[in-house]
N, C-alpha and C. Protein backbone atom coordinates (compact mmCIF):
# COMPACT_ATOMS: atom_id res chain seq x y z
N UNK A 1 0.84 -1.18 0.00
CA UNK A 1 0.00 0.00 0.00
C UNK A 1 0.88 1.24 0.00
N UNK A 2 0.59 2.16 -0.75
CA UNK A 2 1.76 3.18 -0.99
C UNK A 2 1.00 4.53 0.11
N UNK A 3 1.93 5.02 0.81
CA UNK A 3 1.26 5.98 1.44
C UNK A 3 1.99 7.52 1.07
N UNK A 4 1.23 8.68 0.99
CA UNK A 4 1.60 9.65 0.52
C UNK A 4 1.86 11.02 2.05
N UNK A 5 2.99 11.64 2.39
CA UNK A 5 3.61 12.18 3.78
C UNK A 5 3.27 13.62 2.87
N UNK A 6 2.48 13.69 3.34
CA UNK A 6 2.65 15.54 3.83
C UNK A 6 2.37 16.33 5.07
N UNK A 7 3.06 17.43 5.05
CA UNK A 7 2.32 18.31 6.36
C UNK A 7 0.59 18.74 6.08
N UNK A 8 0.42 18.28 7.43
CA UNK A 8 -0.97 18.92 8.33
C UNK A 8 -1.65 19.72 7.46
N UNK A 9 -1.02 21.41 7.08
CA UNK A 9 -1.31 22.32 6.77
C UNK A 9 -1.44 21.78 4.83
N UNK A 10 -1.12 21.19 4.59
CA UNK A 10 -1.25 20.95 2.92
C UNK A 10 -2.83 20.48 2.29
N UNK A 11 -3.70 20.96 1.83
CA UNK A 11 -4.93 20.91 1.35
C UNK A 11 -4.68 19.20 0.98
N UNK A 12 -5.94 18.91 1.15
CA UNK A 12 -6.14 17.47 0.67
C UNK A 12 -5.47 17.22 -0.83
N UNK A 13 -5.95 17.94 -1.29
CA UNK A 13 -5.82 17.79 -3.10
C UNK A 13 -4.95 18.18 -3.53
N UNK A 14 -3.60 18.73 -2.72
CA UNK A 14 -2.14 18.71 -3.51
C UNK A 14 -1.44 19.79 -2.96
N UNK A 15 -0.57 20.62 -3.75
CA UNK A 15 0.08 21.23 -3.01
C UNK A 15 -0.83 22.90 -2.02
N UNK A 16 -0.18 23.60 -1.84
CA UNK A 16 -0.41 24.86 -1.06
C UNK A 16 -1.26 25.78 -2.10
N UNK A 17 -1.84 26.47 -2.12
CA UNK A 17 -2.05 27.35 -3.02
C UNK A 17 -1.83 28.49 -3.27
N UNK A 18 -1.09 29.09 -2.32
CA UNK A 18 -0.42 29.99 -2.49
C UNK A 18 1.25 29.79 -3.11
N UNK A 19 1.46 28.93 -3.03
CA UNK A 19 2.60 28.75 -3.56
C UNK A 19 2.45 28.90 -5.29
N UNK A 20 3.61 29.12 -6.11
CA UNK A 20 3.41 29.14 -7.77
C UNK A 20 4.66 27.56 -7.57
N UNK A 21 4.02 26.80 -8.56
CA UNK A 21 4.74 25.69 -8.60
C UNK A 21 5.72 25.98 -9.82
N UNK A 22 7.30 25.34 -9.36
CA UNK A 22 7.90 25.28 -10.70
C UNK A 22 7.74 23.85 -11.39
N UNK A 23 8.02 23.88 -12.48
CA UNK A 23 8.38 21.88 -13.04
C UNK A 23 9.01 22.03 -14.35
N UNK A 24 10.33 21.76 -14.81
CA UNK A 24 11.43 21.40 -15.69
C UNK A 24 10.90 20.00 -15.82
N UNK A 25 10.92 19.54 -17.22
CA UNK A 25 11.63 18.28 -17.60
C UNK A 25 12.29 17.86 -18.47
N UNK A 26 13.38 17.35 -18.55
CA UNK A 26 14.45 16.51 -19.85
C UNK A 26 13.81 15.52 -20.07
N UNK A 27 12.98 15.68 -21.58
CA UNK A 27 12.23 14.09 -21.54
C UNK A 27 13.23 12.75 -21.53
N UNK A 28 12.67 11.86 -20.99
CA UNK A 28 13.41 10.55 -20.98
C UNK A 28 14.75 10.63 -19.89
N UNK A 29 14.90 11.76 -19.36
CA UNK A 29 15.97 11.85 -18.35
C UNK A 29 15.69 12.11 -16.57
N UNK A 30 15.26 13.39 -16.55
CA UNK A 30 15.42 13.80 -15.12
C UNK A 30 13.67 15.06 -15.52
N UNK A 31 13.85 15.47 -13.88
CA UNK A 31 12.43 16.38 -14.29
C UNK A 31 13.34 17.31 -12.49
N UNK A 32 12.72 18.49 -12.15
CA UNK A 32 12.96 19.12 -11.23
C UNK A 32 11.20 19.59 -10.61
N UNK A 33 11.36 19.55 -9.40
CA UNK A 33 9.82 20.06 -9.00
C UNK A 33 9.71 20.65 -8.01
N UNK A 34 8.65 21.57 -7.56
CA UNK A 34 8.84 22.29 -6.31
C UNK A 34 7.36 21.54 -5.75
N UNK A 35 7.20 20.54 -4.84
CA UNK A 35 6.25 19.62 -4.26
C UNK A 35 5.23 19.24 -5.53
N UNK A 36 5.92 18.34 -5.94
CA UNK A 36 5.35 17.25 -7.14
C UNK A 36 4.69 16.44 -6.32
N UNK A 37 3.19 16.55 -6.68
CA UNK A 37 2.19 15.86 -5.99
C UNK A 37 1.92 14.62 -7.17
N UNK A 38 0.97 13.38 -6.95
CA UNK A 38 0.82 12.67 -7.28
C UNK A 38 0.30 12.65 -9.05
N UNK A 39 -0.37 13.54 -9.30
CA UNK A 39 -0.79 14.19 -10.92
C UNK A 39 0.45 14.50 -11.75
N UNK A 40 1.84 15.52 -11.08
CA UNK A 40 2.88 15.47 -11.87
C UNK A 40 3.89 14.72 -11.97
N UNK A 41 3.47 13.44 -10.90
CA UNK A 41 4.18 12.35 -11.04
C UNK A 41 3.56 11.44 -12.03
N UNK A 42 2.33 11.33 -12.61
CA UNK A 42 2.29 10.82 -13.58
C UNK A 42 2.48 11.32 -14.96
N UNK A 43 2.69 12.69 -14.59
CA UNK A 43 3.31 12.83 -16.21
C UNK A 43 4.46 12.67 -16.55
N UNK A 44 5.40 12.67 -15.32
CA UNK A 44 6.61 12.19 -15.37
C UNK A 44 6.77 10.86 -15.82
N UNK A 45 6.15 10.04 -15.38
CA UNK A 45 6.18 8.89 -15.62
C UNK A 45 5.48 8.71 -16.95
N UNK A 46 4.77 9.33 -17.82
CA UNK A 46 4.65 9.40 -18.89
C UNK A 46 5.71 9.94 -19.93
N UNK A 47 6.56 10.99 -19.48
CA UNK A 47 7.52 11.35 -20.32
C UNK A 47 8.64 10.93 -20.31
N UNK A 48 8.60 9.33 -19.13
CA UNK A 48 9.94 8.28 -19.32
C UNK A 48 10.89 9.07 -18.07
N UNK A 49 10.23 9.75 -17.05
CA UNK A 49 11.53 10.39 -16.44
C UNK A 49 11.76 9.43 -14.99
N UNK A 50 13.05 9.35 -14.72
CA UNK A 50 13.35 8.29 -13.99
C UNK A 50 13.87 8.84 -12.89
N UNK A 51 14.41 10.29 -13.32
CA UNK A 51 15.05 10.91 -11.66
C UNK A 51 14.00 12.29 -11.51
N UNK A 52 13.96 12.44 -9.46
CA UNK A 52 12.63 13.42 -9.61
C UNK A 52 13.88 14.31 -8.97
N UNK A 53 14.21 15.58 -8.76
CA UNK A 53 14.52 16.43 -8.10
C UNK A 53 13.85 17.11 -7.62
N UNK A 54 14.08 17.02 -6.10
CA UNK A 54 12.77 18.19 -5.74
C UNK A 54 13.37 19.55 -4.82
């Protein structure tokens, strides 16, 4: 069972909203994220990316 850790204060449905999210990716390589929630992990995983930087 995969469990997903965030803080208390983080809305059910993903990140903060006040925050502006960044997200880079090198397709087929690496991707960079500023709290990559479960939605931009599947596009990662759609565009073949294998390393997450966060």
């Amino acid at each position: 069972m995969k469990f997903v850790i965030r803080p208390s204060y983080w809305p059910i449905g993903g990140m903060p909203r006040k925050s502006d999210p960044f997200t880079w990716i090198v397709k087929g390589r690496l991707a960079a994220s500023w709290w990559p929630d479960l939605p931009v992990l599947e596009i990662y995983k759609k565009e073949g990316i294998s390393v997450i930087i966060n």
